[in-house]
Protein backbone atom coordinates (compact mmCIF):
# COMPACT_ATOMS: atom_id res chain seq x y z
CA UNK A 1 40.80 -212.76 66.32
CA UNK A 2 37.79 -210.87 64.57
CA UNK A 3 34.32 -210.68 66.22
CA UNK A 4 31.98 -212.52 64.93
CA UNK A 5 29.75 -210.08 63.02
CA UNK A 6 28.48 -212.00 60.08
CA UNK A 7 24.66 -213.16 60.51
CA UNK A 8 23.87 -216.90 58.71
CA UNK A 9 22.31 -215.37 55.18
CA UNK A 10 24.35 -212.85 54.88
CA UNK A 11 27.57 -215.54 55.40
CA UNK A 12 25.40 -218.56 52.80
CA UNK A 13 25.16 -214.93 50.29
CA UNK A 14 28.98 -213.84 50.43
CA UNK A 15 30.55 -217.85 50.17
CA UNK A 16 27.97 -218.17 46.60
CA UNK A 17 29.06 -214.84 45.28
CA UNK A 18 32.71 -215.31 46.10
CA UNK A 19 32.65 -218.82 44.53
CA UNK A 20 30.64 -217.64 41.68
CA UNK A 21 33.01 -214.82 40.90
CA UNK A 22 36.08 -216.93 41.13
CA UNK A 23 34.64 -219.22 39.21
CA UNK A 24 33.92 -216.90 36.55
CA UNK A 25 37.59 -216.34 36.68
CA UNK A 26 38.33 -219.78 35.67
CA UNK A 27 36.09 -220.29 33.07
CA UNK A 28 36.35 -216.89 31.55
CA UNK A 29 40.02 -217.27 29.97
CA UNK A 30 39.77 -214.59 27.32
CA UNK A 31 38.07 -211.81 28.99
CA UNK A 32 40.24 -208.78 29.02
CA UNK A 33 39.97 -207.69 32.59
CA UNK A 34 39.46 -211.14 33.65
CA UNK A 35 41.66 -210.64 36.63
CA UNK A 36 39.03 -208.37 38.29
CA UNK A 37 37.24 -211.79 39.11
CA UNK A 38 39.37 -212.23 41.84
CA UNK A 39 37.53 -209.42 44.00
CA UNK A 40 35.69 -212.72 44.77
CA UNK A 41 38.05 -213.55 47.05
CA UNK A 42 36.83 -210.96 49.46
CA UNK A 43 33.45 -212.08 50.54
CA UNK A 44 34.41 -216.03 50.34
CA UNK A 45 36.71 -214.90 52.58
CA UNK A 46 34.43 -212.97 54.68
CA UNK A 47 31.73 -215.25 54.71
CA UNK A 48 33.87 -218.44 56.04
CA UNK A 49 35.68 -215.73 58.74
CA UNK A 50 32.19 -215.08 59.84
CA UNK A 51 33.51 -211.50 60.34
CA UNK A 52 34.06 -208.24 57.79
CA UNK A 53 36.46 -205.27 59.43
CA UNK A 54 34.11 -203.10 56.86
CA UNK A 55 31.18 -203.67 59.12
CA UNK A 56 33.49 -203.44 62.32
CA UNK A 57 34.49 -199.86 61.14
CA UNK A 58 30.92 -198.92 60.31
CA UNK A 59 29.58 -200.70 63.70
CA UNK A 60 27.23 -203.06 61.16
CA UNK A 61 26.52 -206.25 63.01
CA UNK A 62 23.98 -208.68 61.10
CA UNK A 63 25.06 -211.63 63.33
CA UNK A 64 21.84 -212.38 65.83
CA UNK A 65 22.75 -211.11 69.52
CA UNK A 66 23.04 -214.38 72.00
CA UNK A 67 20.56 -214.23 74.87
C-alpha cells in the first residue's frame, strides 16, 4: 500500500475538482474533446487514496507529521 501523503485540504480540494471535472463530462455531451474530462479521475482518485506517487517521487508530503 501507498503512504499516506495527502494532508486534509489538499484531499477535500482534489475529491471537488475530480467530481467537478467528471461531471463536466456528463453534462457536456457535445463538446469536441469532451473525453479530456476524464483527467478528473486522477485527483478523485488521489484524494480518496489519501496518497499521490507524484508527490512520493518528488518527496512532497502535505499530510501533518503524527507526534
Amino acid at each position: 500500500m501507498l503512504k499516506t501523503n495527502v494532508g486534509g485540504i489538499d484531499r477535500i480540494l482534489r475529491i471537488v475538482v475530480g467530481l467537478a471535472l467528471l461531471a463536466g463530462f456528463f453534462l457536456n455531451a457535445d463538446a469536441s474533446m469532451r473525453w479530456l474530462y476524464l483527467i478528473g479521475i486522477i485527483p478523485l482518485a488521489t484524494g480518496l487514496m489519501g496518497s499521490c506517487p507524484a508527490y512520493s517521487i518528488f518527496g512532497i508530503n502535505t499530510c501533518p507529521m503524527k507526534k
